[in-house]
Protein backbone atom coordinates (compact mmCIF):
# COMPACT_ATOMS: atom_id res chain seq x y z
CA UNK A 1 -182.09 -27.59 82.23
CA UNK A 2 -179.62 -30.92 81.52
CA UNK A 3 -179.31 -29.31 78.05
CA UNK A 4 -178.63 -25.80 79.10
CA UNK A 5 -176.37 -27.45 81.98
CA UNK A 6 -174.42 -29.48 78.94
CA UNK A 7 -174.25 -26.95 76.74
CA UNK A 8 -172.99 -24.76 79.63
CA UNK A 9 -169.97 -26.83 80.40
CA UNK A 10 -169.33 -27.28 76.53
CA UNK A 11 -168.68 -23.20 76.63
CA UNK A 12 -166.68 -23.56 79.68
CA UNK A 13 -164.49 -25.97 78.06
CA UNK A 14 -164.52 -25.00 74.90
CA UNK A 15 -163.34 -21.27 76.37
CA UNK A 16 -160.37 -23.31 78.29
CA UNK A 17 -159.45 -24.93 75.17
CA UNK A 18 -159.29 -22.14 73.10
CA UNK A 19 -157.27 -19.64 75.72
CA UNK A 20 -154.81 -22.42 75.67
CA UNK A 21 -155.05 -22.34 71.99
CA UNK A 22 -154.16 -18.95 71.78
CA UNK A 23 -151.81 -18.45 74.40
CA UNK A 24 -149.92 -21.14 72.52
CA UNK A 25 -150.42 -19.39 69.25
CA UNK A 26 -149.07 -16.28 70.93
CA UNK A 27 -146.01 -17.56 72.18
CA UNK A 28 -145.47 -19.46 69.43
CA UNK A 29 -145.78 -16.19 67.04
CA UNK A 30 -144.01 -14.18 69.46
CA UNK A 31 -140.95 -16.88 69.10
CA UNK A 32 -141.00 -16.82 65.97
CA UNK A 33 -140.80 -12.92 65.54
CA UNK A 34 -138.28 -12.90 67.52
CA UNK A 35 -135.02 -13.19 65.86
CA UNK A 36 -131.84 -12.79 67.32
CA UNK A 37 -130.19 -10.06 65.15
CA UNK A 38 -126.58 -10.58 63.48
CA UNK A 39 -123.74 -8.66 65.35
CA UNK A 40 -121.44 -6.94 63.03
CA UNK A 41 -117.83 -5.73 63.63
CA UNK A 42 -116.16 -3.02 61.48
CA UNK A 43 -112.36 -3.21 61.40
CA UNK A 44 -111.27 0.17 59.49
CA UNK A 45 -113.09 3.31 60.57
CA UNK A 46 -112.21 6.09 57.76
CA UNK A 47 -114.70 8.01 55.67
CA UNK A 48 -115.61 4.81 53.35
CA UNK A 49 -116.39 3.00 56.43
CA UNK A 50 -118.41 5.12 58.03
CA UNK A 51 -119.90 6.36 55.46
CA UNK A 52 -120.98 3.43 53.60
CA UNK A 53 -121.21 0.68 56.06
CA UNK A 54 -121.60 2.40 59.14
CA UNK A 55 -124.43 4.98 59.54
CA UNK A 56 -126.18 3.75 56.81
CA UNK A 57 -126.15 -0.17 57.93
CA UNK A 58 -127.03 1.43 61.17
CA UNK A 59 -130.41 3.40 59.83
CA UNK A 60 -131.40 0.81 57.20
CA UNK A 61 -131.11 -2.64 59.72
CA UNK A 62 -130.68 -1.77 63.04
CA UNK A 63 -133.85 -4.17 63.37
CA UNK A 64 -132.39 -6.79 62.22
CA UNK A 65 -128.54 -6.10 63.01
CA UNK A 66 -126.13 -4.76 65.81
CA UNK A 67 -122.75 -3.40 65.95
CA UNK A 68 -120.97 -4.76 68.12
CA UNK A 69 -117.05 -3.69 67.83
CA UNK A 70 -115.57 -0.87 66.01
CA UNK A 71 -111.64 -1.28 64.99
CA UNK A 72 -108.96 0.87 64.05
CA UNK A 73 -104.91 1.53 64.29
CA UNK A 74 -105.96 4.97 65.27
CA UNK A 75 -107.23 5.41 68.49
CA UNK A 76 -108.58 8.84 68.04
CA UNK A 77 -110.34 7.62 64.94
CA UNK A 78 -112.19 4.75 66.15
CA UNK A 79 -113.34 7.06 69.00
CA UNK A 80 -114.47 9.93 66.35
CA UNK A 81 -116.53 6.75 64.58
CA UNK A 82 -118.18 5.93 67.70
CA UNK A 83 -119.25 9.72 68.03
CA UNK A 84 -120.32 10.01 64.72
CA UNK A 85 -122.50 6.10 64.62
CA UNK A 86 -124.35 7.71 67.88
CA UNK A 87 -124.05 5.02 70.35
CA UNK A 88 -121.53 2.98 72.82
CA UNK A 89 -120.57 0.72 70.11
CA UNK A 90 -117.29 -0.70 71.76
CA UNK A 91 -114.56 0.62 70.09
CA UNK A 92 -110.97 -1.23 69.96
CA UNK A 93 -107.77 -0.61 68.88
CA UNK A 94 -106.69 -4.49 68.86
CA UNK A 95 -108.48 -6.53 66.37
CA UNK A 96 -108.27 -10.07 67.97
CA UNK A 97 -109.62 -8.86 71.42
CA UNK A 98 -112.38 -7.20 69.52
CA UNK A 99 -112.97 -10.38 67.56
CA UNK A 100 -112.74 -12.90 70.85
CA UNK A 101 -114.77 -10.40 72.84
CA UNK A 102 -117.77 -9.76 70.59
CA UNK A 103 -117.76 -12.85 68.35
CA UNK A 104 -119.46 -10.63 65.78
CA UNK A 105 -121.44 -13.09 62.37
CA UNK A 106 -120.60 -10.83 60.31
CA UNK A 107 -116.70 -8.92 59.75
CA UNK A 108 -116.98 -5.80 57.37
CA UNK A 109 -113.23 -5.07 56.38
CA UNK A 110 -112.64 -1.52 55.28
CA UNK A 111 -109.28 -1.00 56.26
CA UNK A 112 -106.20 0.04 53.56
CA UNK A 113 -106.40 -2.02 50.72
CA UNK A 114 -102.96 -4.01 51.41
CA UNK A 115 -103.93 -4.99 55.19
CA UNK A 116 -107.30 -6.75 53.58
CA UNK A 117 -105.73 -10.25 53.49
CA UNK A 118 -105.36 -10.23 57.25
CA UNK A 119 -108.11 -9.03 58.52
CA UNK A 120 -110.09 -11.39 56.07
CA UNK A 121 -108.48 -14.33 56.62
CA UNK A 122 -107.89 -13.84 60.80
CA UNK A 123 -111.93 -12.81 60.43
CA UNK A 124 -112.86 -16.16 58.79
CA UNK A 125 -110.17 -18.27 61.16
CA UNK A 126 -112.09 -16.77 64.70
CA UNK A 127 -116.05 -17.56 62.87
CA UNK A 128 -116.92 -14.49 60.98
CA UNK A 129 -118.73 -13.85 57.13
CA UNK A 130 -116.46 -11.31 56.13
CA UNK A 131 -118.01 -8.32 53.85
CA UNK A 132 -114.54 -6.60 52.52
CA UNK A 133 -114.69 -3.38 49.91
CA UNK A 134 -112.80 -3.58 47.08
CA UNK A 135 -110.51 -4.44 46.20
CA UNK A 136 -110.18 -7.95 48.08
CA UNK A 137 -106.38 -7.80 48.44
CA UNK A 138 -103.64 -6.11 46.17
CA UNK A 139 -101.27 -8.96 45.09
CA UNK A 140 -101.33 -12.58 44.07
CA UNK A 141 -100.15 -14.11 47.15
CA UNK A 142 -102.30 -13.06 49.51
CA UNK A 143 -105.18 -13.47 47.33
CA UNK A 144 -104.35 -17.16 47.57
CA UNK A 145 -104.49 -17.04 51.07
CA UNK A 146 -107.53 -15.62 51.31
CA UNK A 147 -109.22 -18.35 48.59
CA UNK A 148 -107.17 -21.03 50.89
CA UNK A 149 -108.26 -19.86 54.10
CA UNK A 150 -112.22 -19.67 52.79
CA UNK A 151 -111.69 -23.11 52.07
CA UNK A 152 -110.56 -24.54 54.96
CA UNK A 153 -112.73 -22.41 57.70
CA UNK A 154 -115.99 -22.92 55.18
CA UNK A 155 -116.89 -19.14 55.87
CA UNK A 156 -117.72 -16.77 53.45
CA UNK A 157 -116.23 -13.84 51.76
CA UNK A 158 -118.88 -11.07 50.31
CA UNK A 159 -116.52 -8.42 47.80
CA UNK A 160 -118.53 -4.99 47.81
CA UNK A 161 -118.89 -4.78 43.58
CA UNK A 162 -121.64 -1.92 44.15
CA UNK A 163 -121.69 -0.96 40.46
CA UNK A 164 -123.48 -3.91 39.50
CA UNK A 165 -126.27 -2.87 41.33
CA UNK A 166 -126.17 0.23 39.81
CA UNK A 167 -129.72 0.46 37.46
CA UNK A 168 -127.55 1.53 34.33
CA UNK A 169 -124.95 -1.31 34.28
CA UNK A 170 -128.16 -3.93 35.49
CA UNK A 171 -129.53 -2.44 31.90
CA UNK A 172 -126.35 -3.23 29.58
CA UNK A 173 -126.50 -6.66 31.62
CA UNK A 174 -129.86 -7.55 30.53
CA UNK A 175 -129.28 -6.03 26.96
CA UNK A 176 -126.14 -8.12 26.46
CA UNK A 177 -128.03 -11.48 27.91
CA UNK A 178 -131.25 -10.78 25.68
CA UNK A 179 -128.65 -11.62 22.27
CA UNK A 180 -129.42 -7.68 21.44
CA UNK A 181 -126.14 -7.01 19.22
CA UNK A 182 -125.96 -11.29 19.10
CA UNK A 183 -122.16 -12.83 20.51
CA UNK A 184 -120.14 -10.31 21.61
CA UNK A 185 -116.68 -10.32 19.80
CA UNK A 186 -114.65 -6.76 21.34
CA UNK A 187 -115.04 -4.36 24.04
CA UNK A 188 -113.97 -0.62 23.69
CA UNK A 189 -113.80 0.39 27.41
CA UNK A 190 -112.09 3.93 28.24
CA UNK A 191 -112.23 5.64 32.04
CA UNK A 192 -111.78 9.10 33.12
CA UNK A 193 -110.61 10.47 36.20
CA UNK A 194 -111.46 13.77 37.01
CA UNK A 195 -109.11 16.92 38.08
CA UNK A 196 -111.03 16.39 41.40
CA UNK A 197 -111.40 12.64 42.15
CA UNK A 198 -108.58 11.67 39.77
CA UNK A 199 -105.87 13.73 41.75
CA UNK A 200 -107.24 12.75 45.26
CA UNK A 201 -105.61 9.46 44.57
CA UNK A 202 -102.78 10.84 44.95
CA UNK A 203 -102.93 12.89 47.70
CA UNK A 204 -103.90 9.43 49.89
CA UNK A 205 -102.21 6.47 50.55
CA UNK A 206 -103.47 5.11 47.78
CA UNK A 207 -100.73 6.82 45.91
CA UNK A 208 -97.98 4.14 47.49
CA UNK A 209 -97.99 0.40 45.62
CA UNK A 210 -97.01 -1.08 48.90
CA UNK A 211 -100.82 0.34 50.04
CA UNK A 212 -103.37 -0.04 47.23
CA UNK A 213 -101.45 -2.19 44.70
CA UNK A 214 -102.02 0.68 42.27
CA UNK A 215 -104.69 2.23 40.55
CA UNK A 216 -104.57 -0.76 38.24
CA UNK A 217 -106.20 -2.65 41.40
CA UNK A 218 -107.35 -0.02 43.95
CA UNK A 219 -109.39 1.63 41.02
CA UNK A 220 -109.92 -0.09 38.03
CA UNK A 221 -110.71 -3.74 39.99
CA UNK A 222 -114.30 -1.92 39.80
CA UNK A 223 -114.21 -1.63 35.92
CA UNK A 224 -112.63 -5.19 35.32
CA UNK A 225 -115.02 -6.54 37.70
CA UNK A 226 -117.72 -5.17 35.47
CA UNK A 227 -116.59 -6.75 32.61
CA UNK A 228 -116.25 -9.97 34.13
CA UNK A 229 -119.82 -9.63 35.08
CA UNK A 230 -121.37 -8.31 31.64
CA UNK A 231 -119.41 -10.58 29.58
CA UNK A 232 -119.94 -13.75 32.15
CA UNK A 233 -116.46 -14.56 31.68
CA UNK A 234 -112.99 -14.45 33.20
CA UNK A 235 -109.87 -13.34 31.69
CA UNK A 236 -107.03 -15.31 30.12
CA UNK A 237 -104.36 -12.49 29.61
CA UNK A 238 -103.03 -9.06 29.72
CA UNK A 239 -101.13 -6.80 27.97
CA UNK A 240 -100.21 -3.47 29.42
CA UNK A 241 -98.69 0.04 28.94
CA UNK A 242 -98.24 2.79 32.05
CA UNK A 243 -96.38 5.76 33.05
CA UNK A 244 -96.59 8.78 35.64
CA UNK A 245 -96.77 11.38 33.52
CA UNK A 246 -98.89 14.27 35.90
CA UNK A 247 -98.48 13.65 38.91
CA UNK A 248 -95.49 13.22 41.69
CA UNK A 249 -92.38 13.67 40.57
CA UNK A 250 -93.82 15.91 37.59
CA UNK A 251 -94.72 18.82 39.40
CA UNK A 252 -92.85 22.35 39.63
CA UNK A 253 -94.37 22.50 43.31
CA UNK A 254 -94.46 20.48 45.76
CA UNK A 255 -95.16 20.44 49.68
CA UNK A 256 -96.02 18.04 52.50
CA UNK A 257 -99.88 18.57 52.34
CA UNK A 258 -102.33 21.67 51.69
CA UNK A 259 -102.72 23.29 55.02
CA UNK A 260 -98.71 23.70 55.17
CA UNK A 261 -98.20 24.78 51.54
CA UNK A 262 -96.52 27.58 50.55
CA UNK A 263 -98.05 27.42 46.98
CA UNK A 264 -101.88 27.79 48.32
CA UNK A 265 -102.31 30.40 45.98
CA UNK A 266 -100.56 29.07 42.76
CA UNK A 267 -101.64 25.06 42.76
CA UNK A 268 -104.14 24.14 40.95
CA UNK A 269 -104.17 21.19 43.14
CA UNK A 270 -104.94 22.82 46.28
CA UNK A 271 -107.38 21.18 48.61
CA UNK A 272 -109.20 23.25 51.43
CA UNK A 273 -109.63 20.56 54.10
CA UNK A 274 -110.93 22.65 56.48
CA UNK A 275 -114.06 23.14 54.76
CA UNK A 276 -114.68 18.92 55.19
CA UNK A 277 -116.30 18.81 58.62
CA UNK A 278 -116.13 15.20 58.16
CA UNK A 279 -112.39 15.07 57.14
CA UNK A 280 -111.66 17.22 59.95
CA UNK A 281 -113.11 15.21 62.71
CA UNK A 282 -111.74 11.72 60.95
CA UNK A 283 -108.44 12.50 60.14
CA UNK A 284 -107.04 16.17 60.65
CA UNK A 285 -108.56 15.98 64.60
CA UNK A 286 -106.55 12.35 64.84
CA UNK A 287 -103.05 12.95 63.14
CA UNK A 288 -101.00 12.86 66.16
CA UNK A 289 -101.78 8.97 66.31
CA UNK A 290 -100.25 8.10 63.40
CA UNK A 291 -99.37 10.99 61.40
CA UNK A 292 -101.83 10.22 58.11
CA UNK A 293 -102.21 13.56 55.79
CA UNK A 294 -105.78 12.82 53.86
CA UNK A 295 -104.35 16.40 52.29
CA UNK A 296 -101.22 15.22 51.09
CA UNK A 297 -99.19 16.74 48.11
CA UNK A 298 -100.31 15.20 45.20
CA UNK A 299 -96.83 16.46 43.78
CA UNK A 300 -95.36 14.35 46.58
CA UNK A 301 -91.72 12.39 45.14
CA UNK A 302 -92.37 9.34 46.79
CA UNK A 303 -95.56 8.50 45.01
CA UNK A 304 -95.05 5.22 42.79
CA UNK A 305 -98.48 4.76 41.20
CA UNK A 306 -99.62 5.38 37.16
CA UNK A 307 -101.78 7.89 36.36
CA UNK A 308 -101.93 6.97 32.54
CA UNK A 309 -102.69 3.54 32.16
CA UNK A 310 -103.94 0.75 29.09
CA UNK A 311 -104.74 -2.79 28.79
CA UNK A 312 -106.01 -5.27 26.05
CA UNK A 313 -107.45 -8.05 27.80
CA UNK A 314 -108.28 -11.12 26.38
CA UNK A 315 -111.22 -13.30 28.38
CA UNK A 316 -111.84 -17.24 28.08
CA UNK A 317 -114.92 -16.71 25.80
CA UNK A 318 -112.66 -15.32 23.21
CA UNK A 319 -113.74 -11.40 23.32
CA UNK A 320 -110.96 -8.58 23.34
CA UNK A 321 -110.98 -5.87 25.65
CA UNK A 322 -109.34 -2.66 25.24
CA UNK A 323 -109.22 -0.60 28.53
CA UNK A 324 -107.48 2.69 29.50
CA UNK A 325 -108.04 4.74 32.81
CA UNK A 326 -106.92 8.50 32.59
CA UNK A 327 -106.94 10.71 35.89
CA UNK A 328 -106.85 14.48 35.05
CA UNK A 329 -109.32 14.11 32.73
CA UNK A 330 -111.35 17.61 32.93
CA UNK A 331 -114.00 15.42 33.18
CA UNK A 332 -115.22 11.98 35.03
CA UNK A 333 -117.03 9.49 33.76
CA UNK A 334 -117.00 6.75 31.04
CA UNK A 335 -117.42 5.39 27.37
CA UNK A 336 -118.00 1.71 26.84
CA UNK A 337 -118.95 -0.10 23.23
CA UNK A 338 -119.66 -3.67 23.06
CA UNK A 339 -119.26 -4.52 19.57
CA UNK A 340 -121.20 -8.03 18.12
CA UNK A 341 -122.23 -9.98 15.74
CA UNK A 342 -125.58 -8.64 15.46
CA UNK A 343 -124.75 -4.57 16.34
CA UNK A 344 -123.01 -2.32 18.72
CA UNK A 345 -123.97 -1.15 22.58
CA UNK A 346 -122.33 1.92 23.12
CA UNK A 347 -122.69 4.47 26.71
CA UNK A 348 -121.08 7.30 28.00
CA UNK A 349 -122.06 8.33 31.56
CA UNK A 350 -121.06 11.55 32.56
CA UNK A 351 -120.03 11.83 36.39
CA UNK A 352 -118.77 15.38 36.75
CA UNK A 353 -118.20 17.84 34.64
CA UNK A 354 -118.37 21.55 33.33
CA UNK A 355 -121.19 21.10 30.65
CA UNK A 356 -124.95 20.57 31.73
CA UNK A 357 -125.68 16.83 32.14
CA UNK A 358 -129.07 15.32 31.69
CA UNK A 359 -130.95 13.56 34.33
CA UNK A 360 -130.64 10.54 32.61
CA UNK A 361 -127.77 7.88 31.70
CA UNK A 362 -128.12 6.45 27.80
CA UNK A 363 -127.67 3.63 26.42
CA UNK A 364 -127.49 3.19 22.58
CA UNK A 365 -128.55 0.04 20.32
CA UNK A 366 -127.12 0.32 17.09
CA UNK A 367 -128.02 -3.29 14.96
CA UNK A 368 -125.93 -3.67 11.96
CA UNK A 369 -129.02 -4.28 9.29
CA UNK A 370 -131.63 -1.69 11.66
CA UNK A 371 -132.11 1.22 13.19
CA UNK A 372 -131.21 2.71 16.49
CA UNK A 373 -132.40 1.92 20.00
CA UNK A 374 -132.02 4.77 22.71
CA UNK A 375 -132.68 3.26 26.57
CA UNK A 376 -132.46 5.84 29.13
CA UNK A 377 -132.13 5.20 32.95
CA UNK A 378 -133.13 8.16 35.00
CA UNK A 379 -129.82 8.57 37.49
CA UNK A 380 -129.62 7.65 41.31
CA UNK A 381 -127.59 8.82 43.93
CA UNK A 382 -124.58 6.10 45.41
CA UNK A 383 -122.67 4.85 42.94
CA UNK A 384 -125.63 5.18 40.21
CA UNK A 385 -128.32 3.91 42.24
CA UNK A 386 -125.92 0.74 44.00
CA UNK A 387 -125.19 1.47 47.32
CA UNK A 388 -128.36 0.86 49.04
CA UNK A 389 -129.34 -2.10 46.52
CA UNK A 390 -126.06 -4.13 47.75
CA UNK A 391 -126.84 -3.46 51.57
CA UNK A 392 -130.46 -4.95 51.35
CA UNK A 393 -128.58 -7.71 49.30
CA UNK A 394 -126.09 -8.57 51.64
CA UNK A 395 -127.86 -8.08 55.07
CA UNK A 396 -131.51 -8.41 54.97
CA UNK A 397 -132.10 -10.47 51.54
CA UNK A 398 -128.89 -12.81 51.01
CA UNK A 399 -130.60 -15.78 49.95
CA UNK A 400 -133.40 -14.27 47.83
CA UNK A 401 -132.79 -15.18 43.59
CA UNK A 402 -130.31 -13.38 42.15
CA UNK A 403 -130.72 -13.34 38.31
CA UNK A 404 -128.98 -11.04 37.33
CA UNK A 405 -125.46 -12.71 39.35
CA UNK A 406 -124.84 -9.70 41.13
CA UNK A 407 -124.16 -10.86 44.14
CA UNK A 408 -119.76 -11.38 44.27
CA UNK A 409 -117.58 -14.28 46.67
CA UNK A 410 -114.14 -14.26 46.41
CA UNK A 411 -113.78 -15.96 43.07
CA UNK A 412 -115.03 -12.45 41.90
CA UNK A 413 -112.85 -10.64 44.03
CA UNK A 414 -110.06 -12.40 42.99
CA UNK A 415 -111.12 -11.97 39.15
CA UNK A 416 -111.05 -8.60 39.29
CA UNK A 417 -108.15 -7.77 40.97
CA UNK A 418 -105.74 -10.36 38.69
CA UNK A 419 -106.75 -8.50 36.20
CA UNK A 420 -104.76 -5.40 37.32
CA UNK A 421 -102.26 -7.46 38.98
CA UNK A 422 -101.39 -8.91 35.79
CA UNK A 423 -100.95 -5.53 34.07
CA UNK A 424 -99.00 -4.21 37.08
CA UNK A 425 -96.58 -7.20 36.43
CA UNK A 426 -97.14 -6.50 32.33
CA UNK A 427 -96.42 -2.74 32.25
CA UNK A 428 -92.71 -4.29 34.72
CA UNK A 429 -91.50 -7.08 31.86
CA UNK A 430 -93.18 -5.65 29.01
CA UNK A 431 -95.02 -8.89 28.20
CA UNK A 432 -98.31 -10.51 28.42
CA UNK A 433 -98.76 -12.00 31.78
CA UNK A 434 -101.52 -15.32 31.96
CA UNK A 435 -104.63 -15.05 34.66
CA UNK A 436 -103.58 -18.71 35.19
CA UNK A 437 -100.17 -18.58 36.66
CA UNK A 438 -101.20 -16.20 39.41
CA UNK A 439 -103.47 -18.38 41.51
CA UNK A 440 -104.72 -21.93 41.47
CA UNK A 441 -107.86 -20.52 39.37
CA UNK A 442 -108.34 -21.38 36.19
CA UNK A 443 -110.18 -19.11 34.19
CA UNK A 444 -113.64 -20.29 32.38
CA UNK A 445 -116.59 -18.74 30.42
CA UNK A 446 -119.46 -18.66 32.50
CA UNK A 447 -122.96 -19.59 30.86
CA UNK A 448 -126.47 -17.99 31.99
């Protein structure tokens, strides 16, 4: 009976002890699941936002994020964003109460190009990580701010590069890193705008300097930026060539935008807005605030941008790059050759086009004393494959390894867009302008 008695109160106590055990274990589990999730403001509420950093940050991480402030100069806009992101997401019109108010972690910057700069920089100055689409700013000055104020407020600046995500161009990285076609010496790199995409440019603001610094920056800041990356270097110089030669002032026609044109019937150009549900709601429904055409003329005389434009870049590791971006090209897409010591990489992705297109992007390995090498990548939706990629990256895997470098701060921001800065300010004196005497960055050949 003492033993059963003992062994009784052993139970007893050992049941106490262990409750306690796990009720500690619970609430320690339970604490630890719990995470606080990141708020996230969105200043800049047009189709790009939306529709690349709105509903789908919303359906991909709403476990692990919340929005909480949406801002825009347009009133009706920023209202039509809240609609369309299905919830009470506050919604402002005035970016430093939004900013005070919310106190968001994270600032995603998607506003027109030139206005970057200030949102980035009064985003880092009141505690946010800023996450700003391309390009980071549009001229040299402000992209020194924006390097000076990261400095001094110790935030961060993410730049939205989503093509180096993309499968394909994570291929040509990895071919060019394995010594395939051995030190790269040249670059052949040639871009085509379509008849579509190519004149939409111009029917934006993007067709105004003063807005997107040009298609040398708006645009092609995504193609230099993927040279940086594949070559892991930064440029030294450029040399460039550009006219207007298609659009604007070279028209026969010409009206305000498509709905009010009397040539309808007779442009080419002519864009049926009303069949964008999207468009409508976003920027046809919202005019009256601000008076923004998204179906502007793209014969419009007050349009200032290139549409023919070519560069030879020279980078720090000593390769030449010859570049050119066409847009009324019948078709879209690109052709890049890296040319080596050991053999030649050559692609051409189709984007759009009239003739059937495989399933597939190519890649072709030609060695100079072998045979040929075809690699095909099967093709993905979002920017090849890229959009969703650089979401996880930047909001639920930030700090996992990135081999292949494709994460981008504002050194690669700023990179990209001096590249087509200093052909804006090449194609003006008609000499080569230096990567050096732009910022306080000095350009270097990065090693893997």
């Amino acid at each position: 009976m003492k033993n059963n008695l003992n062994r009784r109160a052993f139970l007893e106590r050992s049941s106490l002890t262990t409750a306690g055990l796990m009720t500690t274990g619970l609430h320690e589990l339970f604490a630890t699941e719990t995470v606080a999730k990141k708020k996230v403001a969105m200043v800049g509420t047009g189709s790009r936002g939306t529709g690349m950093w709105g509903r789908p940050v919303i359906r991909e991480f709403s476990d692990i994020i919340e929005f909480a402030g949406l801002c825009d100069i347009n009133e009706g806009r920023v209202r039509t964003a809240q609609k369309f992101l299905g919830g009470n997401i506050p919604v402002y019109t005035d970016f430093e109460k939004m900013m005070k108010e919310q106190k968001p972690d994270i600032l995603i910057v998607t506003t027109v190009d030139a206005t970057h700069s200030d949102y980035i920089i009064r985003g880092m100055e009141l505690g946010a990580d800023v996450v700003t689409e391309k390009p980071m700013t549009t001229d040299e000055t402000k992209c020194q701010a924006i390097l000076d104020a990261e400095r001094r407020t110790g935030k961060k600046v993410t730049v939205t590069f989503n093509y180096r995500y993309s499968p394909h161009r994570q291929k040509i990285y990895e071919l060019l890193r394995a010594g395939e076609i051995g030190d790269i010496t040249s670059v052949d790199f040639h871009w085509y705008l379509d008849v579509k995409h190519g004149a939409d440019y111009f029917r934006r603001w993007h067709r105004l300097t003063s807005k997107g610094g040009s298609l040398w920056v708006h645009k092609a800041s995504h193609h230099f930026d993927l040279l940086n990356w594949w070559l892991e270097s930064e440029p030294e110089s450029v040399f460039a060539q550009a006219s207007l030669d298609h659009y604007g002032k070279n028209g026969r026609i010409r009206g305000t935008n498509c709905r009010t044109c009397d040539h309808k019937t007779d442009c080419n150009f002519y864009f049926d807005i009303t069949k964008n549900k999207n468009y409508m709601s976003l920027y046809v429904e919202n005019e009256q605030y601000d008076g923004y055409h998204r179906d502007g003329c793209v014969f419009k005389e007050d349009i200032d941008i290139y549409d023919k434009m070519a560069a030879t870049i020279k980078y720090a590791s000593g390769v030449n790059v010859s570049y050119s971006l066409t847009t009324y090209s019948p078709y879209e897409g690109y052709r890049i050759a890296f040319n080596g010591t050991k053999g030649r990489i050559d692609a051409w992705i189709r984007e759009s086009g009239k003739m059937d297109m495989p399933d597939y992007d190519e890649i072709m390995i030609n060695k100079n004393f072998g045979g040929i090498e075809y690699v095909r990548i099967p093709q993905s939706e979002g920017h090849g494959g890229g959009d969703a990629i650089l979401r996880d990256r930047i909001f639920k895997s930030p700090d996992t390894e990135d081999k292949h470098r494709q994460s981008a701060g504002s050194r690669d921001g700023a990179m990209a867009i001096l590249v087509g800065i200093a052909a804006r300010k090449s194609v003006s004196s008609g000499m080569p302008v230096k990567i050096k005497d732009l910022t306080d960055l000095k350009p270097r050949a990065i090693k893997s």
